[in-house]
C-alpha atoms as a PDB file:
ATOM      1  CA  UNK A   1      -4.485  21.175   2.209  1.00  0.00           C
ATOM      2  CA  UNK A   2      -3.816  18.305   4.736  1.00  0.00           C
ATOM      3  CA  UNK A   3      -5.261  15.110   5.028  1.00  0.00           C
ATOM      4  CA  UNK A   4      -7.131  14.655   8.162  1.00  0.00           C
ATOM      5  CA  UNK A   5      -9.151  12.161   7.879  1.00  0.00           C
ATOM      6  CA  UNK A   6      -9.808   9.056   5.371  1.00  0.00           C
ATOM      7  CA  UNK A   7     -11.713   6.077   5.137  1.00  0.00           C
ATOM      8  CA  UNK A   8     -11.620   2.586   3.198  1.00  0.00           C
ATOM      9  CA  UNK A   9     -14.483   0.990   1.608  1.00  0.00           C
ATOM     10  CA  UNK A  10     -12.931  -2.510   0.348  1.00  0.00           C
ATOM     11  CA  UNK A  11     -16.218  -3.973  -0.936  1.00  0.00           C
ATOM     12  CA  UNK A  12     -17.064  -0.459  -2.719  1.00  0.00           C
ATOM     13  CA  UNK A  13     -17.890  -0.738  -6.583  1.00  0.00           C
ATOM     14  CA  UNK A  14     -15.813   1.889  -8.650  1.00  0.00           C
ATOM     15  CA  UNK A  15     -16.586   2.122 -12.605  1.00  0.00           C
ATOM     16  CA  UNK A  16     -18.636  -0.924 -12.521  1.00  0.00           C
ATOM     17  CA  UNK A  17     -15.573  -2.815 -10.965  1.00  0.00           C
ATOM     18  CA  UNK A  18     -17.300  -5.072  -7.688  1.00  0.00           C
ATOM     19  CA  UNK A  19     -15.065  -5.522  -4.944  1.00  0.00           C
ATOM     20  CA  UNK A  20     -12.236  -2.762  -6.045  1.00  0.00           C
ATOM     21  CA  UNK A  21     -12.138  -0.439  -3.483  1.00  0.00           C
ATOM     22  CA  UNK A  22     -12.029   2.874  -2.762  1.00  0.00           C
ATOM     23  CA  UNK A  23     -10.865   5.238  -0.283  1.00  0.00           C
ATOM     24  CA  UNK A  24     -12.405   8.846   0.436  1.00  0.00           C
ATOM     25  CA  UNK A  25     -10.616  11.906   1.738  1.00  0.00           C
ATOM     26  CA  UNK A  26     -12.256  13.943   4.382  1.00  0.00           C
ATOM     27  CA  UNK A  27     -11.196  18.017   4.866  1.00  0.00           C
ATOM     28  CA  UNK A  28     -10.025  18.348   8.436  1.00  0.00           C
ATOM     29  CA  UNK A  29     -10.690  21.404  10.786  1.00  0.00           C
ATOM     30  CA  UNK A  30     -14.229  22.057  11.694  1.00  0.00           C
ATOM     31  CA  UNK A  31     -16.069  21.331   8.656  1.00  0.00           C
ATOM     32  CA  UNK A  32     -15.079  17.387   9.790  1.00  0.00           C
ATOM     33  CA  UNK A  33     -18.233  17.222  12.055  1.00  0.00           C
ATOM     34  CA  UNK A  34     -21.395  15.457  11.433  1.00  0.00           C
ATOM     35  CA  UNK A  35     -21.877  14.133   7.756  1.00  0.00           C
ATOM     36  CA  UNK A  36     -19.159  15.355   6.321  1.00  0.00           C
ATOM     37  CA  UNK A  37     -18.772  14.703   2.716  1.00  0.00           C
ATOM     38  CA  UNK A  38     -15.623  13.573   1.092  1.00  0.00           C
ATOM     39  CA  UNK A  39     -13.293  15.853  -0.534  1.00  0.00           C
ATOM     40  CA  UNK A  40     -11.800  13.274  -2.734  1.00  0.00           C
ATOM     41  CA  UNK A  41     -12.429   9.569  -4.050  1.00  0.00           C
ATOM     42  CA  UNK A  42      -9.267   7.817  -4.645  1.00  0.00           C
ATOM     43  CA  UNK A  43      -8.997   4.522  -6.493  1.00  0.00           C
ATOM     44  CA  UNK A  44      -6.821   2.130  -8.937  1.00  0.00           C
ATOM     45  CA  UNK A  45      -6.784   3.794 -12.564  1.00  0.00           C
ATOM     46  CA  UNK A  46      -7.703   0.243 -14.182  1.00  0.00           C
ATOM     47  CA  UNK A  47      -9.855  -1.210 -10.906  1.00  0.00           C
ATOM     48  CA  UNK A  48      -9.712  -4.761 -10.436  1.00  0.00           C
ATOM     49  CA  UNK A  49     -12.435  -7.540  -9.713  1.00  0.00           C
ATOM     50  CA  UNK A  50     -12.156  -7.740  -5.604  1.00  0.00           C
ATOM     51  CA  UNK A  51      -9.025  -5.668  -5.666  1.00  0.00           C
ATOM     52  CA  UNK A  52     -10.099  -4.558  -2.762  1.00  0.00           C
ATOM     53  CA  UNK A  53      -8.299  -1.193  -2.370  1.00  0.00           C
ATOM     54  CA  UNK A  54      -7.483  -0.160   1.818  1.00  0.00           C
ATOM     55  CA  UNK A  55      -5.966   2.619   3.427  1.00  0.00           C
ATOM     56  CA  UNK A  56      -2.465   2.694   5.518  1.00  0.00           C
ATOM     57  CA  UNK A  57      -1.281   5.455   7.858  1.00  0.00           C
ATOM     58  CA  UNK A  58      -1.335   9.318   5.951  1.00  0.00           C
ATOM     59  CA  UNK A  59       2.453  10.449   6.056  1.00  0.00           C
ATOM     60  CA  UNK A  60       4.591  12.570   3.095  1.00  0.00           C
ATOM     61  CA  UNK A  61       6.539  10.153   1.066  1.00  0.00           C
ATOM     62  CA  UNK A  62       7.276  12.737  -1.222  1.00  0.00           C
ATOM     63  CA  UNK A  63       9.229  15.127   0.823  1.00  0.00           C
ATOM     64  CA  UNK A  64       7.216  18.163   0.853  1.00  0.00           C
ATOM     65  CA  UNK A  65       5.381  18.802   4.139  1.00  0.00           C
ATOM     66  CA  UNK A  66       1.865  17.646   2.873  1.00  0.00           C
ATOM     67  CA  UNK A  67       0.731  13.711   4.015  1.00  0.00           C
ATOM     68  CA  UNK A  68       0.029  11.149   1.002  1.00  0.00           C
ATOM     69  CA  UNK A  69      -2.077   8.370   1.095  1.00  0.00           C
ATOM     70  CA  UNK A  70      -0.953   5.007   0.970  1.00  0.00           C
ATOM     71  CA  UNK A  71      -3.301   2.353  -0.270  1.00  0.00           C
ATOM     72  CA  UNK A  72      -2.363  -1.219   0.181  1.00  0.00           C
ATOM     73  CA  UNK A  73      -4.026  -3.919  -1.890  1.00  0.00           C
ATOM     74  CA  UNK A  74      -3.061  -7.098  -1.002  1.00  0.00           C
ATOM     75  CA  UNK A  75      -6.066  -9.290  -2.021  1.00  0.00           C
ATOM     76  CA  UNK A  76      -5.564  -7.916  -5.966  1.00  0.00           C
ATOM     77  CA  UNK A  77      -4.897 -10.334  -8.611  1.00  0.00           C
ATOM     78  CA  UNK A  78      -2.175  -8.096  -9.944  1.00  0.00           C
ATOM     79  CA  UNK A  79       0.643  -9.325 -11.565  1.00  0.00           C
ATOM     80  CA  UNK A  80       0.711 -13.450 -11.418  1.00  0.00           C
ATOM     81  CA  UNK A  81      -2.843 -14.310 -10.388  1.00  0.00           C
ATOM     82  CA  UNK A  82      -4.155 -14.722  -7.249  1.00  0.00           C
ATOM     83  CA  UNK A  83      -4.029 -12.543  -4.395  1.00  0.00           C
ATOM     84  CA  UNK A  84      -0.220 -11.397  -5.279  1.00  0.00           C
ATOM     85  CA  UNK A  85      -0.781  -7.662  -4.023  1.00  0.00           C
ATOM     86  CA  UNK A  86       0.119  -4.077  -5.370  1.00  0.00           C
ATOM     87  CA  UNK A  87       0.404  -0.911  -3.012  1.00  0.00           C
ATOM     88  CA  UNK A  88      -0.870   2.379  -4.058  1.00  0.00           C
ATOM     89  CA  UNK A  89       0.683   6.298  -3.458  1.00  0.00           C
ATOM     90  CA  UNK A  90      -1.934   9.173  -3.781  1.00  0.00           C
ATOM     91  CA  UNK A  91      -0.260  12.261  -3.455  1.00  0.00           C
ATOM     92  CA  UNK A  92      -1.505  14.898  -1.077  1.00  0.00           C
ATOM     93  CA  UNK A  93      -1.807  18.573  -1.916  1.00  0.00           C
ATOM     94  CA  UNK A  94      -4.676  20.741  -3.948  1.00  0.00           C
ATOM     95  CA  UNK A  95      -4.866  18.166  -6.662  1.00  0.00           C
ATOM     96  CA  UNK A  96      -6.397  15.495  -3.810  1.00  0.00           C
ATOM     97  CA  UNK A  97     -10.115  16.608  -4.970  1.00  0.00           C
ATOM     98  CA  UNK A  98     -12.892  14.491  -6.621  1.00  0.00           C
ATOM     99  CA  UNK A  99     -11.743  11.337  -8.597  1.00  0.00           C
ATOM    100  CA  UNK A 100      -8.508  10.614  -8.439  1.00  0.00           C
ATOM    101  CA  UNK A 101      -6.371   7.710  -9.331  1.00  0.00           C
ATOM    102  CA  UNK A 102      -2.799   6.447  -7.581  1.00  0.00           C
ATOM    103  CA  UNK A 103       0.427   8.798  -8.122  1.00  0.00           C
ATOM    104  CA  UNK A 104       2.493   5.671  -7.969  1.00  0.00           C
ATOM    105  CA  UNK A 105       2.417   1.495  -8.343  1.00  0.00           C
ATOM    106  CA  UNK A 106       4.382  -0.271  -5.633  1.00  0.00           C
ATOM    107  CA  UNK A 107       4.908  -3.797  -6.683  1.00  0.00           C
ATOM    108  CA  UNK A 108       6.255  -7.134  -5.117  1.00  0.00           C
ATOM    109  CA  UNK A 109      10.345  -7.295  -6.676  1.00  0.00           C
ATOM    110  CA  UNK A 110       9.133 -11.585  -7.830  1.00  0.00           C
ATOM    111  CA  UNK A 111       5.469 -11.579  -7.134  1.00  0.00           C
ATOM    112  CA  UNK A 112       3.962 -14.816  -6.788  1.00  0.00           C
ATOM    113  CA  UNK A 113       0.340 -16.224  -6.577  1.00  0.00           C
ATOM    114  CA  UNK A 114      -0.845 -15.588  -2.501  1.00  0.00           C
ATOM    115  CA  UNK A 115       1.743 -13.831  -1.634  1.00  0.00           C
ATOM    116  CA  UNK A 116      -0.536 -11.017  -0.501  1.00  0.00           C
ATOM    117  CA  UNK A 117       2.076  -8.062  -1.199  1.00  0.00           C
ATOM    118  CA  UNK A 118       1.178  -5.340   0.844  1.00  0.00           C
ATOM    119  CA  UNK A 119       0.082  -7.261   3.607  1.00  0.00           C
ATOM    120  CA  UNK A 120       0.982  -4.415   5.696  1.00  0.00           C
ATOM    121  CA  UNK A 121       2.419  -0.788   4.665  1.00  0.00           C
ATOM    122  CA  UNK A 122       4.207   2.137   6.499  1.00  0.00           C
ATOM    123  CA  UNK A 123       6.685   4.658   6.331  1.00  0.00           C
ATOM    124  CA  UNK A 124       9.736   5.419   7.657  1.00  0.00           C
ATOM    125  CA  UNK A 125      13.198   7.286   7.018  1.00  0.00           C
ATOM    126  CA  UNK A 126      15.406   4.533   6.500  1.00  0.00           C
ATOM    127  CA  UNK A 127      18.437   6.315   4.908  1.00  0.00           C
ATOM    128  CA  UNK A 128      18.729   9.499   7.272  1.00  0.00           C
ATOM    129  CA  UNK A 129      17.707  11.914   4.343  1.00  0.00           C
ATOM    130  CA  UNK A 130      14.668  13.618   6.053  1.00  0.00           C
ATOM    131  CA  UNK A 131      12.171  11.567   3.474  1.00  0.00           C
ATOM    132  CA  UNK A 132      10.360   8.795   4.632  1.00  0.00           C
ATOM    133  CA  UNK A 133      10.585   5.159   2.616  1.00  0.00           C
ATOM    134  CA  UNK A 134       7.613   3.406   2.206  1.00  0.00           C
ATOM    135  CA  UNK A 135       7.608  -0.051   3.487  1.00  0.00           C
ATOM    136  CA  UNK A 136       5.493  -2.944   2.363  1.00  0.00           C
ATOM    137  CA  UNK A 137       5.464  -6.472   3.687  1.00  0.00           C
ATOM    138  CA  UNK A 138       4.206  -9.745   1.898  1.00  0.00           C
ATOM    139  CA  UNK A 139       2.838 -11.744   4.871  1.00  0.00           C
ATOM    140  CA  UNK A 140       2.904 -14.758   2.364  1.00  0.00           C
ATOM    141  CA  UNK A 141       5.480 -14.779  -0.377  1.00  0.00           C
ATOM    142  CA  UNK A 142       7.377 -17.454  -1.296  1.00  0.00           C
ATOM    143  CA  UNK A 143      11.395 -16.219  -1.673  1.00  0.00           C
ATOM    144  CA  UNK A 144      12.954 -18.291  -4.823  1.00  0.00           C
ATOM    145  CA  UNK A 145      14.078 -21.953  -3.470  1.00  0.00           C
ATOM    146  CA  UNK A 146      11.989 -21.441  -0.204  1.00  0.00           C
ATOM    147  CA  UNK A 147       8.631 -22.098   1.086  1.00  0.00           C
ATOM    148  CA  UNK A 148       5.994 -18.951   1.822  1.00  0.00           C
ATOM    149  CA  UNK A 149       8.159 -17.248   4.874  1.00  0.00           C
ATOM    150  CA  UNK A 150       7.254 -13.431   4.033  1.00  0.00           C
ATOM    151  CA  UNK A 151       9.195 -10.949   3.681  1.00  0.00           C
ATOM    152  CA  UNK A 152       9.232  -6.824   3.178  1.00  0.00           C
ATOM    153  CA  UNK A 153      10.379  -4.167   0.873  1.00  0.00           C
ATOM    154  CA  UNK A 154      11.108  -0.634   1.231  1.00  0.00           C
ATOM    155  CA  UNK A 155      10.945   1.938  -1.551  1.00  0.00           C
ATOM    156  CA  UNK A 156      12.775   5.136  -1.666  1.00  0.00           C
ATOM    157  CA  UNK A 157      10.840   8.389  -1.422  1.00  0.00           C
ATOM    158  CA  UNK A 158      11.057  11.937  -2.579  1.00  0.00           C
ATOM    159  CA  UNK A 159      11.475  12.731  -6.206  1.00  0.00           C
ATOM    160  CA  UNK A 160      12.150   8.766  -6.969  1.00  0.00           C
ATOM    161  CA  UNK A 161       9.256   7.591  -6.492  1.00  0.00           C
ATOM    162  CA  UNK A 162       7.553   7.645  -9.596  1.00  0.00           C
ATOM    163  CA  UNK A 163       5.606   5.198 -11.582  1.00  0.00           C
ATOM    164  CA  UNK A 164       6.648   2.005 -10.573  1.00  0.00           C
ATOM    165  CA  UNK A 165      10.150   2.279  -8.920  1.00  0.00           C
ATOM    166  CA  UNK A 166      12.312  -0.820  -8.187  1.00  0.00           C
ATOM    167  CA  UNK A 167      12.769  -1.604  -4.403  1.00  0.00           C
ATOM    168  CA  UNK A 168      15.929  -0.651  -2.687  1.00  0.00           C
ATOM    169  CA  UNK A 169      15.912  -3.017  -0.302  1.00  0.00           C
ATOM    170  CA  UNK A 170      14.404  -6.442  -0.121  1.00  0.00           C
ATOM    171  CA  UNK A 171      14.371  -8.151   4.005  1.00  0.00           C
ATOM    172  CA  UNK A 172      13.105 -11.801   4.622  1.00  0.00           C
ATOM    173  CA  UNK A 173      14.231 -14.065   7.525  1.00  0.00           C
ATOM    174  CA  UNK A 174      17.381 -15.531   7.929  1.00  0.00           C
ATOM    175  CA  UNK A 175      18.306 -19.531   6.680  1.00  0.00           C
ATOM    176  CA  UNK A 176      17.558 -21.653   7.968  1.00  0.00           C
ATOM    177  CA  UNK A 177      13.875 -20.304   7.717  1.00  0.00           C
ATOM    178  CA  UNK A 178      11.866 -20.425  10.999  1.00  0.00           C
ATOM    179  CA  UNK A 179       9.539 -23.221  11.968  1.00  0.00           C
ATOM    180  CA  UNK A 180       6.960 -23.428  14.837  1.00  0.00           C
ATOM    181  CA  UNK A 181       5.947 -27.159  15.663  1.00  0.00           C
ATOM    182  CA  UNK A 182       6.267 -27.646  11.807  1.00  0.00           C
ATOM    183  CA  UNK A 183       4.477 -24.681  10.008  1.00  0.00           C
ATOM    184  CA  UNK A 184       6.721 -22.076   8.491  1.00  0.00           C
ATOM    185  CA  UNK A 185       6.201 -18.670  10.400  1.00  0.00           C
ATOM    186  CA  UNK A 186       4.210 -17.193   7.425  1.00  0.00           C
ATOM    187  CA  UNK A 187       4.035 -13.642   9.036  1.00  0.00           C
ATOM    188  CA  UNK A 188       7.129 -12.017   8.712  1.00  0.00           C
ATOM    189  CA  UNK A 189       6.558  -8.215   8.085  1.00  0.00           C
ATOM    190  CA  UNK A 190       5.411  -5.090   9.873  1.00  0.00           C
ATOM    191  CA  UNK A 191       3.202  -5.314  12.895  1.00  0.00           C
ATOM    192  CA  UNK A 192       0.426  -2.705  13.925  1.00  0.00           C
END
C-alpha cells in the first residue's frame, strides 16, 4: 500500500486534546474520487494542547520502497515550553490503517522556548547510501552564546531511525551571524 494522498487538520481535536492535530491517509488509485474516506488517522501518542500536528512531503525514510509520513509540529510545547517543536515519522506499509500513532520522535539536539523545531521538514540522501535523511529546520532557535539565527538538523534513516535518534548533523550559519538593517536573519532552514 502507497500513500497517495494525505491531509492535515492542525486545529482537529484528537482524544479530547483541542488544537493537536491530526493527519488522515487517503488510498490512492481510483477509489480517491469524490468523498473519499480516510484509510488511516495518524496522530501524537500523548497529543498535546495546540500541538498542532501538520503534514510534510510523503517519501521512504526507512529504506524499503513504501513512502512514510512525516509530521512536523513546530507550534508544540514539547520539551522546554513554548512553541519548541517535535517532528513526527509514521511509517507507511499495511499497518498505516485506522488510528495510528508516530513510528518515531524527532527532536531539536538543545531545544529552547520558540524555537519552533520543525519549522520546515524534508528528505534527502545526504550520505550516498540509497536512504533518504530526514531534515528538519528550527526557523527560530537560539544556538548556545547566540541570538535566535535558526538552524537545521538531519537524521539518519533506514534501520536507525528508531524512537528518538540523536541527530547526525547539526547546520546553522556561519559567525559572525547575519544581520539585515539590524534584525538577525531568523529564517535559516529549508525553503519550499
Amino acid at each position: 500500500q502507497r500513500v497517495r494522498r494525505h491531509q492535515e487538520d492542525r486545529r482537529a481535536t484528537d482524544r479530547g486534546v483541542v488544537g493537536s492535530g491530526v493527519v488522515h491517509v487517503f488510498a490512492g488509485g481510483p477509489s480517491l474520487t469524490g468523498n473519499a474516506v480516510s484509510i488511516a488517522r495518524l496522530g501524537m501518542s500523548t497529543p498535546k494542547f495546540l500541538g498542532r500536528l501538520g503534514v510534510g512531503p510523503p517519501v521512504d525514510v526507512w529504506g524499503d520502497g513504501i513512502a512514510d509520513v512525516l509530521a512536523p509540529a513546530p507550534s508544540l510545547n514539547h520539551l522546554r515550553g513554548t512553541q519548541d517543536g517535535a517532528a513526527f515519522v509514521f511509517f507507511g506499509g499495511k499497518a498505516l490503517r485506522g488510528a495510528v500513532t508516530e513510528s518515531v520522535v524527532l527532536q531539536d539536539v538543545h531545544p529552547n522556548a520558540g524555537g519552533r523545531f520543525a519549522s520546515s521538514i524534508d528528505a534527502a540522501d545526504l550520505d550516498g547510501d540509497g536512504v533518504r535523511e530526514v531534515v528538519c529546520s528550527s526557523e527560530r532557535d537560539r544556538i548556545p552564546g547566540s541570538t535566535r539565527i535558526g538552524s537545521m538538523q538531519a537524521f539518519r534513516g533506514g534501520a536507525s531511525l528508531q524512537g528518538a535518534p540523536a541527530p547526525f548533523a547539526f547546520l546553522h550559519p556561519p559567525k559572525p551571524y547575519l544581520r539585515f538593517k539590524g534584525l538577525e536573519a531568523r529564517s535559516f532552514g529549508l525553503r519550499d
